[in-house]
N, C-alpha and C. Protein backbone atom coordinates (compact mmCIF):
# COMPACT_ATOMS: atom_id res chain seq x y z
N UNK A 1 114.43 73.32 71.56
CA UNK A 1 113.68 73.77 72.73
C UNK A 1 114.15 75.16 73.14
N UNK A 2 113.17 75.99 73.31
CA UNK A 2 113.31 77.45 73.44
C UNK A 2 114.01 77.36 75.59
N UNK A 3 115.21 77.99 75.34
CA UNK A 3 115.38 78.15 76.77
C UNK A 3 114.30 79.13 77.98
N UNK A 4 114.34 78.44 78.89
CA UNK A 4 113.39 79.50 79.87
C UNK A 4 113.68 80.91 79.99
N UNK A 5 112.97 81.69 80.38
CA UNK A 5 112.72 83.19 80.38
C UNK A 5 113.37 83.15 82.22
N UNK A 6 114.61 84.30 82.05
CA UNK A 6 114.78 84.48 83.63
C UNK A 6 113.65 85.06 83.83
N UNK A 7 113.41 85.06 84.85
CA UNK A 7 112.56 85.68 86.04
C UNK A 7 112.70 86.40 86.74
N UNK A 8 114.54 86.51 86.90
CA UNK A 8 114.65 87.67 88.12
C UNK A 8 116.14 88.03 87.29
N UNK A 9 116.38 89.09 88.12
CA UNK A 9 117.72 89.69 87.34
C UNK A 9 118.57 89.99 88.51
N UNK A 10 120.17 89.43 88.46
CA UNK A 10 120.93 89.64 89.72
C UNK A 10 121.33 91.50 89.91
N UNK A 11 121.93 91.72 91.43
CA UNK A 11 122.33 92.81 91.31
C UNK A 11 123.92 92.99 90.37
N UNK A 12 124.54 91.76 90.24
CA UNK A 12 125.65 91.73 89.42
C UNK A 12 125.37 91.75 88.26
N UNK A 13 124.72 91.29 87.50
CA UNK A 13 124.04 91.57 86.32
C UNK A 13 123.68 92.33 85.37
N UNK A 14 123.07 93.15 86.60
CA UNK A 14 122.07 94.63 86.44
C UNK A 14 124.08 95.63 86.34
N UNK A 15 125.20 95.37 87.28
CA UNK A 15 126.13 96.21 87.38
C UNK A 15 126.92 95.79 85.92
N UNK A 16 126.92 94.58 85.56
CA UNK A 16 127.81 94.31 84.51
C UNK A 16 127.12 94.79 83.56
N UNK A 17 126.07 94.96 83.03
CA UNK A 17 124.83 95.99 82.08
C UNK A 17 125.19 97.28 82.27
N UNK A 18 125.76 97.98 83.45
CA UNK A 18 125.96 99.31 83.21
C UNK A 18 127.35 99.32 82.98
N UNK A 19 128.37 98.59 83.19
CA UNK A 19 129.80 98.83 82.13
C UNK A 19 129.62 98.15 80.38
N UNK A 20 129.31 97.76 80.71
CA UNK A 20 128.79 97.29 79.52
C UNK A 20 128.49 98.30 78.54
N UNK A 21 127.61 99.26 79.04
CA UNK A 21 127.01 100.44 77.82
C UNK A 21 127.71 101.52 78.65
N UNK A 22 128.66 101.58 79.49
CA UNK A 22 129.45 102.70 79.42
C UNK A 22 128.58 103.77 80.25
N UNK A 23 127.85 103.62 81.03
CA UNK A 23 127.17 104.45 81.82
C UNK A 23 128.00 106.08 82.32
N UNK A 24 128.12 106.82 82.04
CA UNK A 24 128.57 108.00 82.92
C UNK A 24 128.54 107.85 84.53
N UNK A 25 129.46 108.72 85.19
CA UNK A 25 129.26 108.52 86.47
C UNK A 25 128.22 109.49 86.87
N UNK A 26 126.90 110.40 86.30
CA UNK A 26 125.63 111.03 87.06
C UNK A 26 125.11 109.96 86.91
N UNK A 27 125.02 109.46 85.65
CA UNK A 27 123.70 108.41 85.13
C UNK A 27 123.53 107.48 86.05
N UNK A 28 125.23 106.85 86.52
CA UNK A 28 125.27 105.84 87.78
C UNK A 28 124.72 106.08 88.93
N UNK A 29 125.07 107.27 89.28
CA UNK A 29 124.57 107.52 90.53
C UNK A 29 122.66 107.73 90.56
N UNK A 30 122.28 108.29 89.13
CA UNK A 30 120.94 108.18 89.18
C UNK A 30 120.55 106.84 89.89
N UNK A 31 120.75 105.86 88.86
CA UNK A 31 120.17 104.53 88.76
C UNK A 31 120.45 104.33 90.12
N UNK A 32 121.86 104.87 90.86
CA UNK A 32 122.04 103.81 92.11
C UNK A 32 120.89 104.25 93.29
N UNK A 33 120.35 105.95 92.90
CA UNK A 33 119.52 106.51 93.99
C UNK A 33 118.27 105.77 93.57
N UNK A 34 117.69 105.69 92.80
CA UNK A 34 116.51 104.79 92.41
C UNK A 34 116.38 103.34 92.63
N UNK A 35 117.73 102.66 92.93
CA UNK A 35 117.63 101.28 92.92
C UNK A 35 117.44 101.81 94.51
N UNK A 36 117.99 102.18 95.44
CA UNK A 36 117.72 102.68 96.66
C UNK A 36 116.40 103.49 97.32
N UNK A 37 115.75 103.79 96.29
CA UNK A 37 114.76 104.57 96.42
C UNK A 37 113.58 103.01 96.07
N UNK A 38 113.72 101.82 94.83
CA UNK A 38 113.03 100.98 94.90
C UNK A 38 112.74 99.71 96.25
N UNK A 39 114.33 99.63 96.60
CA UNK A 39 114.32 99.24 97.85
C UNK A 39 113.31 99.05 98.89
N UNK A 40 113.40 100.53 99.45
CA UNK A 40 112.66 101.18 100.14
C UNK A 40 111.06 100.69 100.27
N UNK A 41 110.66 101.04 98.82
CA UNK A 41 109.75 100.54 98.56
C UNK A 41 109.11 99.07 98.44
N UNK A 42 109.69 98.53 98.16
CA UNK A 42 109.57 96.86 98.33
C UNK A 42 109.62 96.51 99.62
N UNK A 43 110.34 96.89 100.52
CA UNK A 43 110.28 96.80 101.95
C UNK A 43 108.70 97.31 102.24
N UNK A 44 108.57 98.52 101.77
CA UNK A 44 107.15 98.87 102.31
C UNK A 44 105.98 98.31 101.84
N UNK A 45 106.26 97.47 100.73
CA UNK A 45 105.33 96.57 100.09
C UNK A 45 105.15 95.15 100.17
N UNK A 46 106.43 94.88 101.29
CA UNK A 46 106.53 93.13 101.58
C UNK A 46 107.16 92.45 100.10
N UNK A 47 107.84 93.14 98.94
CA UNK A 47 108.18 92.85 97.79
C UNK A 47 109.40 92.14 98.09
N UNK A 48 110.06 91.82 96.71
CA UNK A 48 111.07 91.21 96.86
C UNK A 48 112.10 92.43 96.59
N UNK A 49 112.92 92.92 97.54
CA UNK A 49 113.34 93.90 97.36
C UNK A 49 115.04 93.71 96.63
N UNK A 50 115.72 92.53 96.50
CA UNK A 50 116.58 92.17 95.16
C UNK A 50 116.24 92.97 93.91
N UNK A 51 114.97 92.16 93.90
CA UNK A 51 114.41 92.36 92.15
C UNK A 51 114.05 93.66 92.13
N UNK A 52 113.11 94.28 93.10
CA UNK A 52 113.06 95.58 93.17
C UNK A 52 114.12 96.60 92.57
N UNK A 53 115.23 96.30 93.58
CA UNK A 53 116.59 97.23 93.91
C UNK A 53 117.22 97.15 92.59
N UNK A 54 117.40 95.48 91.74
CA UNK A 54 118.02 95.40 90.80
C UNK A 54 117.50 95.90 89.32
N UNK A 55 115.96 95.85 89.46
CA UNK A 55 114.98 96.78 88.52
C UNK A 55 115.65 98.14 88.53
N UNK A 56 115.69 98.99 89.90
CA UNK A 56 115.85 100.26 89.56
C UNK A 56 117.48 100.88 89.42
N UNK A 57 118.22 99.52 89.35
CA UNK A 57 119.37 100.07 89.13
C UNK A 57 119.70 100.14 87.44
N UNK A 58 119.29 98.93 87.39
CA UNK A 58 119.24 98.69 85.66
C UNK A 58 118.64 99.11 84.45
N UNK A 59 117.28 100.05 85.48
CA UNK A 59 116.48 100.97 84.44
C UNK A 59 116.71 101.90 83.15
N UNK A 60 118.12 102.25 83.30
CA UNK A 60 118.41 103.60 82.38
C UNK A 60 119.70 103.03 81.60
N UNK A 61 119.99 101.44 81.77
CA UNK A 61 121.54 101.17 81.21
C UNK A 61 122.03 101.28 79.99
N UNK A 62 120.64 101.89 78.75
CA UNK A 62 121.54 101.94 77.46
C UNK A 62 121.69 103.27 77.17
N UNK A 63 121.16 104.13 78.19
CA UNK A 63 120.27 105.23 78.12
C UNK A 63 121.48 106.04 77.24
N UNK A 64 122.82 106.11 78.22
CA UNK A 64 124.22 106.57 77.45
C UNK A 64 124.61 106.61 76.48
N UNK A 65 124.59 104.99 75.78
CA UNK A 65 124.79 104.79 74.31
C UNK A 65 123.20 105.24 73.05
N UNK A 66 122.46 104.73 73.87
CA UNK A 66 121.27 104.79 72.98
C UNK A 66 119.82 106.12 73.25
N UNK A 67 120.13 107.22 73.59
CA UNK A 67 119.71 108.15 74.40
C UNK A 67 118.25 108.27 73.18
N UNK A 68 118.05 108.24 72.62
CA UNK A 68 117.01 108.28 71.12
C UNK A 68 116.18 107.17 71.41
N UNK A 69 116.59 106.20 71.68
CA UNK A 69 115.71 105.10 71.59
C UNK A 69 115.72 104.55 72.55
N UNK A 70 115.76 105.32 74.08
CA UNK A 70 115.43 104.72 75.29
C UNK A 70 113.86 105.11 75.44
N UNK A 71 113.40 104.25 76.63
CA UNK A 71 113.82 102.84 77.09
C UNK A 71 113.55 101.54 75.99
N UNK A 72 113.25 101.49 74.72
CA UNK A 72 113.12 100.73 74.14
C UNK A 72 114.29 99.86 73.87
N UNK A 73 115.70 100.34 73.45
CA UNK A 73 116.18 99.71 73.43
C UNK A 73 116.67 98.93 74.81
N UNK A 74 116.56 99.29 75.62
CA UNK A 74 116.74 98.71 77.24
C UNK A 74 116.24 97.38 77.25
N UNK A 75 114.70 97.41 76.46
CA UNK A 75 113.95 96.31 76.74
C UNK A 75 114.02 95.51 75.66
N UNK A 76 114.30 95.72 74.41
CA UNK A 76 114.85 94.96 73.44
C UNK A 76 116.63 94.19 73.84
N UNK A 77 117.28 94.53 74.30
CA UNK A 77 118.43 94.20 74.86
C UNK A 77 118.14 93.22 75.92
N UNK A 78 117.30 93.54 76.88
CA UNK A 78 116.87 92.81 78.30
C UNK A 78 116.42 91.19 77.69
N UNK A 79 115.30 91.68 76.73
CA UNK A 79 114.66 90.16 75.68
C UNK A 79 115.38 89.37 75.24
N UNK A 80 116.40 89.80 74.58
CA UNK A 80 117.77 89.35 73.66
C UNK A 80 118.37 88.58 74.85
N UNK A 81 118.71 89.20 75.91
CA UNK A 81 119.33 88.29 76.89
C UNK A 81 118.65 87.07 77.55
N UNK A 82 117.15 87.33 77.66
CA UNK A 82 116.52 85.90 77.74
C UNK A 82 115.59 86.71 79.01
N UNK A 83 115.73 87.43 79.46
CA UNK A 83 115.15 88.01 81.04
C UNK A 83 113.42 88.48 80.69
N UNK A 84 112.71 87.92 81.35
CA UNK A 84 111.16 87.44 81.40
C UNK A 84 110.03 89.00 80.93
N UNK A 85 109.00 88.69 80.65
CA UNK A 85 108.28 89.99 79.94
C UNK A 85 108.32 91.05 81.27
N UNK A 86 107.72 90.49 82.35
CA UNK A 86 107.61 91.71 83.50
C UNK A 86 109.30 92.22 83.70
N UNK A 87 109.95 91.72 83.65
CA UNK A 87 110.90 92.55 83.75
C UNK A 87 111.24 93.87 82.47
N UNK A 88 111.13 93.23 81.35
CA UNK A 88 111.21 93.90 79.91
C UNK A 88 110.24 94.99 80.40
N UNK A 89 108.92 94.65 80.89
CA UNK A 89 108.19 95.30 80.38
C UNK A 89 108.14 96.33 81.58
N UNK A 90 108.50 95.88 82.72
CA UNK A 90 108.40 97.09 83.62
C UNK A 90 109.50 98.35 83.54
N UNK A 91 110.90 97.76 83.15
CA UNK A 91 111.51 98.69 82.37
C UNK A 91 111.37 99.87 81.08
N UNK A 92 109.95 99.08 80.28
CA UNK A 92 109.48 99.76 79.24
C UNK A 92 108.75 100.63 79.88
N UNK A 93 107.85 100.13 81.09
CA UNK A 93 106.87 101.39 81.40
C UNK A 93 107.40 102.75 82.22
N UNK A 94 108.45 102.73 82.64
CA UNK A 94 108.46 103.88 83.45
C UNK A 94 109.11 105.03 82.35
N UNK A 95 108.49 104.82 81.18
CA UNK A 95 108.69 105.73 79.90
C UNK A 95 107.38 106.08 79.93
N UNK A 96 107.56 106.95 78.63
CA UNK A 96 106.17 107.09 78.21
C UNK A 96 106.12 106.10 76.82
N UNK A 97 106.06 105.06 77.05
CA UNK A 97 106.13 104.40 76.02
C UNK A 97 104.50 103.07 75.47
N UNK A 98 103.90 103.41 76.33
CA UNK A 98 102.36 103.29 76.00
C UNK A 98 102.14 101.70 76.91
N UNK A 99 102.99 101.48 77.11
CA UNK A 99 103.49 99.82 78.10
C UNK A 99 102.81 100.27 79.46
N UNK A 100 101.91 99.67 79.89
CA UNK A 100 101.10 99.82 80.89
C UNK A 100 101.66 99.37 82.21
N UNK A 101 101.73 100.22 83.28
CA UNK A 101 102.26 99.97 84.62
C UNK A 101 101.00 99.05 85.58
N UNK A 102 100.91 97.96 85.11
CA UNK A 102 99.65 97.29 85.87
C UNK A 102 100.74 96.53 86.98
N UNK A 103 101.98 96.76 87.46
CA UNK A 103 102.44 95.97 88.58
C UNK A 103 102.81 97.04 89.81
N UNK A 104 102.73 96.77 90.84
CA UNK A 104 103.02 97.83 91.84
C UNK A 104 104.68 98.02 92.02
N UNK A 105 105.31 97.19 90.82
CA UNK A 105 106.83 97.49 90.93
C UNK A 105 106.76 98.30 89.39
N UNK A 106 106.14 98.22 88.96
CA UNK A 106 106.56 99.62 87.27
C UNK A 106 105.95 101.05 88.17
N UNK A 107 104.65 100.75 88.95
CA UNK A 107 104.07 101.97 89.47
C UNK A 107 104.92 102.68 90.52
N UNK A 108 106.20 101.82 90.71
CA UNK A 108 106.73 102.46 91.89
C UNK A 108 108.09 103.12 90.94
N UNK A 109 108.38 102.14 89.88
CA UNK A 109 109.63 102.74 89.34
C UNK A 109 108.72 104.48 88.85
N UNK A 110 108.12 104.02 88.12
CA UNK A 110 107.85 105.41 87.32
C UNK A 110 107.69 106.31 88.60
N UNK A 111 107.19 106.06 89.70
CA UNK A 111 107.08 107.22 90.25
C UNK A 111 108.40 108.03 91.13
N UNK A 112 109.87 106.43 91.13
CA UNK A 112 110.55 107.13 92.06
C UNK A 112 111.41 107.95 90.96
N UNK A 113 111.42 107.98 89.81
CA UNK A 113 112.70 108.05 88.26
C UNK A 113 112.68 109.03 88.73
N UNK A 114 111.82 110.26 88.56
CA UNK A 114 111.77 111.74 88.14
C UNK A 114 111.70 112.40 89.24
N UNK A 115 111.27 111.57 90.58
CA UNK A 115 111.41 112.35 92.25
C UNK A 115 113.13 112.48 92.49
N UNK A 116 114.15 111.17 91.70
CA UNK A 116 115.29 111.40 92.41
C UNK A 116 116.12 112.83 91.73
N UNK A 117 116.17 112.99 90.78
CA UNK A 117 116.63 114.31 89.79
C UNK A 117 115.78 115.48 90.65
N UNK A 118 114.98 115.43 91.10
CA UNK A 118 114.41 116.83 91.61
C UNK A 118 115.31 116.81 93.37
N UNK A 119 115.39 115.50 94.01
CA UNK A 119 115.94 115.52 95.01
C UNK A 119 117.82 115.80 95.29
N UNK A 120 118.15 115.34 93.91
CA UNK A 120 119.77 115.71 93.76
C UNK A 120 119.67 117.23 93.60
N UNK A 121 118.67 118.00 92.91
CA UNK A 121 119.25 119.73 93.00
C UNK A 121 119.08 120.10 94.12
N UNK A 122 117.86 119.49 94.94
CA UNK A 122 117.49 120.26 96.05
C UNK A 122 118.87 119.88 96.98
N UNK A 123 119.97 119.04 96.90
CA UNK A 123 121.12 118.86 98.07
C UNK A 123 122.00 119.79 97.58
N UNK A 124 122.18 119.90 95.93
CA UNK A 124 123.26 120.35 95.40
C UNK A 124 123.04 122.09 95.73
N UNK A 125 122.39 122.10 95.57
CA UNK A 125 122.04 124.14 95.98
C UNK A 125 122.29 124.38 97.79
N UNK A 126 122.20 123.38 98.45
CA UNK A 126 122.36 123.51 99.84
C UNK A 126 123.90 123.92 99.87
N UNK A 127 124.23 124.60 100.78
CA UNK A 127 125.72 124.74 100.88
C UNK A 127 126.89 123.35 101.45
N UNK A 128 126.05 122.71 102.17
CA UNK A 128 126.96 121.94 102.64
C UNK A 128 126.95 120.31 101.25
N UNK A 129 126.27 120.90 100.27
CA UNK A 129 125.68 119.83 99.09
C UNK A 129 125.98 117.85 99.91
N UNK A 130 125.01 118.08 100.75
CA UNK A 130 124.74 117.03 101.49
C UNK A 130 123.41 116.30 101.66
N UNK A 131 122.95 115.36 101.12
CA UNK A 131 121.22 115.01 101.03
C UNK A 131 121.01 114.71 102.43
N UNK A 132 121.84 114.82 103.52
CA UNK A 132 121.22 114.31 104.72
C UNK A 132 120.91 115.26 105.51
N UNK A 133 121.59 116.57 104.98
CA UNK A 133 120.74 118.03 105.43
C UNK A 133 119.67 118.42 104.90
N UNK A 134 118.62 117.73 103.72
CA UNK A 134 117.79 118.36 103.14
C UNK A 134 116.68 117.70 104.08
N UNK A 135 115.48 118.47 103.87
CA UNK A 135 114.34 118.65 104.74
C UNK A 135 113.12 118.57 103.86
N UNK A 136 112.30 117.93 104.44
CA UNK A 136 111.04 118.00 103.54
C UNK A 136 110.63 119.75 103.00
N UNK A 137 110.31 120.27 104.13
CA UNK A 137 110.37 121.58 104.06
C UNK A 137 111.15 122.51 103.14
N UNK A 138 112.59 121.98 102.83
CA UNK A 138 113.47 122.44 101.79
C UNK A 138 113.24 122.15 100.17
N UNK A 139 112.17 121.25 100.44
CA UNK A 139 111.80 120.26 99.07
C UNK A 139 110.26 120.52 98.56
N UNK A 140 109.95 121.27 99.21
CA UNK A 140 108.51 121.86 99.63
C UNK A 140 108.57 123.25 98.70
N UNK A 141 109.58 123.80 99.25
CA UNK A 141 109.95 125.23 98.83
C UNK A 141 110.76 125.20 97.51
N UNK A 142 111.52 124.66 97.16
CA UNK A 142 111.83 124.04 95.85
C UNK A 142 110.73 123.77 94.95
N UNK A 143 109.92 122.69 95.68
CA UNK A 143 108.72 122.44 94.66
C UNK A 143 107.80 123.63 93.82
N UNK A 144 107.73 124.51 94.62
CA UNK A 144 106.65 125.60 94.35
C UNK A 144 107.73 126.41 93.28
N UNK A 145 108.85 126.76 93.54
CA UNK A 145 109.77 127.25 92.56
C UNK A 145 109.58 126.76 91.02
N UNK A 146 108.83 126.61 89.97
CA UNK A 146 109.22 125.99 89.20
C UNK A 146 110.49 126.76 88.48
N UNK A 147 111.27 127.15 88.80
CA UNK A 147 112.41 127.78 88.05
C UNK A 147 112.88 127.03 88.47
N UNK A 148 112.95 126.42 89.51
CA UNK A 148 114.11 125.58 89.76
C UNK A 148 114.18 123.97 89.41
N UNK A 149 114.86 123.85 89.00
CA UNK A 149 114.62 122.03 88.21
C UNK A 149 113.64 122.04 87.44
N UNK A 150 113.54 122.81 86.49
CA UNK A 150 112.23 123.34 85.17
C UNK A 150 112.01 122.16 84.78
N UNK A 151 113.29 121.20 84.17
CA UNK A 151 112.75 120.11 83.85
C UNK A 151 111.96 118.87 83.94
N UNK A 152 112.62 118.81 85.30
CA UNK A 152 111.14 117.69 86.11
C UNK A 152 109.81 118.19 86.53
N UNK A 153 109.24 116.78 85.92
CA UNK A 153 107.62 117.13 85.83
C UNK A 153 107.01 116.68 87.07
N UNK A 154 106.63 117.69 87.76
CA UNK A 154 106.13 118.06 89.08
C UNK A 154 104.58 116.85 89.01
N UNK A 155 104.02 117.47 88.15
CA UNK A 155 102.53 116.75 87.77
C UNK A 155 102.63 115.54 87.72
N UNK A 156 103.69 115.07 87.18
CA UNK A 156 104.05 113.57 86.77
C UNK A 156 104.25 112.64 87.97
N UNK A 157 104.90 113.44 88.73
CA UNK A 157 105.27 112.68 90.25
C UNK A 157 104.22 112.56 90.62
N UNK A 158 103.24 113.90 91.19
CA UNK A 158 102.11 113.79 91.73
C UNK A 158 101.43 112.86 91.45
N UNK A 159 100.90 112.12 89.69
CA UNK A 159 100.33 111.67 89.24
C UNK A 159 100.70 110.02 89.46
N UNK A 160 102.05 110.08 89.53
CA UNK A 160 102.93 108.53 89.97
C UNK A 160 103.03 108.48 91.56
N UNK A 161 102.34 109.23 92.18
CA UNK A 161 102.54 108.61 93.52
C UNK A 161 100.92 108.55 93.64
N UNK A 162 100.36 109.08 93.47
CA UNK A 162 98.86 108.82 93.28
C UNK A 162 98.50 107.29 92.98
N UNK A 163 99.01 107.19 91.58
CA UNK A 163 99.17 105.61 90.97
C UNK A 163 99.34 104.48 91.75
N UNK A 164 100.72 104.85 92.69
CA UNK A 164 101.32 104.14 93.58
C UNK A 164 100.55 104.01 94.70
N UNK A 165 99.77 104.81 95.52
CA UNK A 165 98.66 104.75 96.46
C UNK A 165 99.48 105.37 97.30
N UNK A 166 100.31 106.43 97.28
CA UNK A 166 100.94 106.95 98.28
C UNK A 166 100.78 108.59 97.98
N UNK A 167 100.78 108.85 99.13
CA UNK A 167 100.47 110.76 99.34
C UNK A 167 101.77 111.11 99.08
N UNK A 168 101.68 112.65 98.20
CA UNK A 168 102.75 113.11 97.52
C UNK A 168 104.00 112.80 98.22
N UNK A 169 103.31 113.73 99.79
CA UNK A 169 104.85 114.60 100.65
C UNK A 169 105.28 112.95 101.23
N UNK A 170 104.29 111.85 101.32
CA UNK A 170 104.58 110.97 102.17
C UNK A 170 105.89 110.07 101.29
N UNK A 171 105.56 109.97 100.17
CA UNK A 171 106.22 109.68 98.85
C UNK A 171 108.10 110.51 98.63
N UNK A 172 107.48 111.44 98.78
CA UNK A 172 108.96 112.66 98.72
C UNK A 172 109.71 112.16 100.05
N UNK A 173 109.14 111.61 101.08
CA UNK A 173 109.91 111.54 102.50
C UNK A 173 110.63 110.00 101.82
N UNK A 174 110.07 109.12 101.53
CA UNK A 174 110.42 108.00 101.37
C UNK A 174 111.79 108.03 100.37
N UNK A 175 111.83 108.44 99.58
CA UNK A 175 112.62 108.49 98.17
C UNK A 175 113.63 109.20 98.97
N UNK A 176 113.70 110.06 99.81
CA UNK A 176 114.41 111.26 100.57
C UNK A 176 114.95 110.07 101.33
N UNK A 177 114.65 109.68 102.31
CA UNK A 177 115.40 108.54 103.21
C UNK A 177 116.04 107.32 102.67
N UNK A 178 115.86 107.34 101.77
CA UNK A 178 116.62 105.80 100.93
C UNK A 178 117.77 106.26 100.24
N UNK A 179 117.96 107.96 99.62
CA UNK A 179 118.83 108.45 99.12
C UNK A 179 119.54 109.02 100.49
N UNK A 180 119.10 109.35 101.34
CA UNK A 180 120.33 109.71 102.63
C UNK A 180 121.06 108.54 102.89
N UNK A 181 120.09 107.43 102.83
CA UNK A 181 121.47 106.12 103.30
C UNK A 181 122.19 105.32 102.15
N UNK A 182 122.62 106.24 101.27
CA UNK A 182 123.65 105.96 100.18
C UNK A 182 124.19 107.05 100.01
N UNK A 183 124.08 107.98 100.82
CA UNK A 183 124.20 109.62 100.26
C UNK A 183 126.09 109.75 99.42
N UNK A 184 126.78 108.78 100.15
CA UNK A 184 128.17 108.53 99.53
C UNK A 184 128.19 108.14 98.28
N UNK A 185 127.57 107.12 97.50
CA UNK A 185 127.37 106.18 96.88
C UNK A 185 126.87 107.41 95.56
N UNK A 186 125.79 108.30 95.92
CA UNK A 186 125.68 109.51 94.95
C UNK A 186 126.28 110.49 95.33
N UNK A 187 127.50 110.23 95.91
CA UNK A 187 128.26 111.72 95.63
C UNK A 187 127.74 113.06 96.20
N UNK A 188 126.54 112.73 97.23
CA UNK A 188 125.77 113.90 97.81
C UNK A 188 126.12 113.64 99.74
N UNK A 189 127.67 113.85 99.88
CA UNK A 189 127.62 113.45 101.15
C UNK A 189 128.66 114.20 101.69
N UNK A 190 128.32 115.84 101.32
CA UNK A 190 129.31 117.02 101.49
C UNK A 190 130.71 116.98 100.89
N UNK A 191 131.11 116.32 100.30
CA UNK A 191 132.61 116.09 99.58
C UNK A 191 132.63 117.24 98.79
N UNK A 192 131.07 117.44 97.58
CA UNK A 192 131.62 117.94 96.88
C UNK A 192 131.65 119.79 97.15
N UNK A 193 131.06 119.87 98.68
CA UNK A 193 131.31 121.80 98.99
C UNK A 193 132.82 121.56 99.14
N UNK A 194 133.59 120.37 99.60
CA UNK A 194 135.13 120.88 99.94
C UNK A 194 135.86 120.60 98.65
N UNK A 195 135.55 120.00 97.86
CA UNK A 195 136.17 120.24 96.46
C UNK A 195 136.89 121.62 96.10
């Protein structure tokens, strides 16, 4: 008899998965602003915001060891452990990996992944490198810069908060307030100007 498929994934779980593959401490702090940034969102969606939070912490955990074959191997690993298709598979989608975001929790991951990396430069260039001094307005003016954070795809967000049914700037505020109340937790909570 084939054992049951979890269904949900703990937040201990999701943490023992990132020692496990040896996560770096940015990568951590990514995942931890996104599991905070999914939060958020599940709250605003009446979701289950566990599974939410524990989705977006666990999103990127092989990413370290297996940087070539993410997120696939994420979700081949996730299977192997027994943990249910929507989970596999919402992990698969916030790639570009052709895995379709038909749940309002893949539509929210993909859209918060690539907002939090644009929101860590915009604290780190501030002088006091504090996310609870940054301002929509500061993130506004950043945005239009594309020199700045070249790498994140501006369009992509737009296009993932669209998805999500949420207005860009309304979207940028949200992801912005879920990362101020961990701002310790990513290392964006003025420590590192007195370094």
């Amino acid at each position: 008899m084939t054992p049951a498929k979890k269904d949900t994934i703990t937040r201990k779980e999701a943490w023992a998965l990132l020692q496990e593959y040896g996560c770096t401490e940015n990568h951590t702090r990514h995942m931890l602003a996104v599991e905070a940034a999914m939060r958020a969102y599940a709250r605003r969606f009446g979701e289950d915001e566990e599974l939410w939070g524990t989705i977006g912490l666990v999103h990127d955990f092989e990413y370290d060891r297996f940087p070539d074959e993410h997120p696939y191997a994420g979700g081949r690993i996730l299977r192997e452990k027994g943990y249910c298709d929507e989970i596999v598979n919402t992990i698969l989608s916030h790639g570009e990996t052709g895995v379709p975001r038909e749940t309002q929790m893949a539509k929210a991951l993909h859209a918060v992944d690539e907002l939090t990396g644009l929101l860590v430069g915009v604290a780190l260039v501030r002088p006091s490198k504090d996310i609870r001094d940054v301002k929509i307005k500061s993130v506004r003016k950043k945005w239009k810069d594309k020199a700045f954070a070249a790498a994140v795809d501006r369009e992509e967000i737009e296009r993932a908060a669209e998805a999500l049914g949420v207005e860009k700037w309304e979207h940028v505020g949200v992801v912005l307030e879920a990362m101020k109340g961990i701002a310790s937790e990513i290392g964006l909570d003025g420590q590192l100007a007195k370094a």
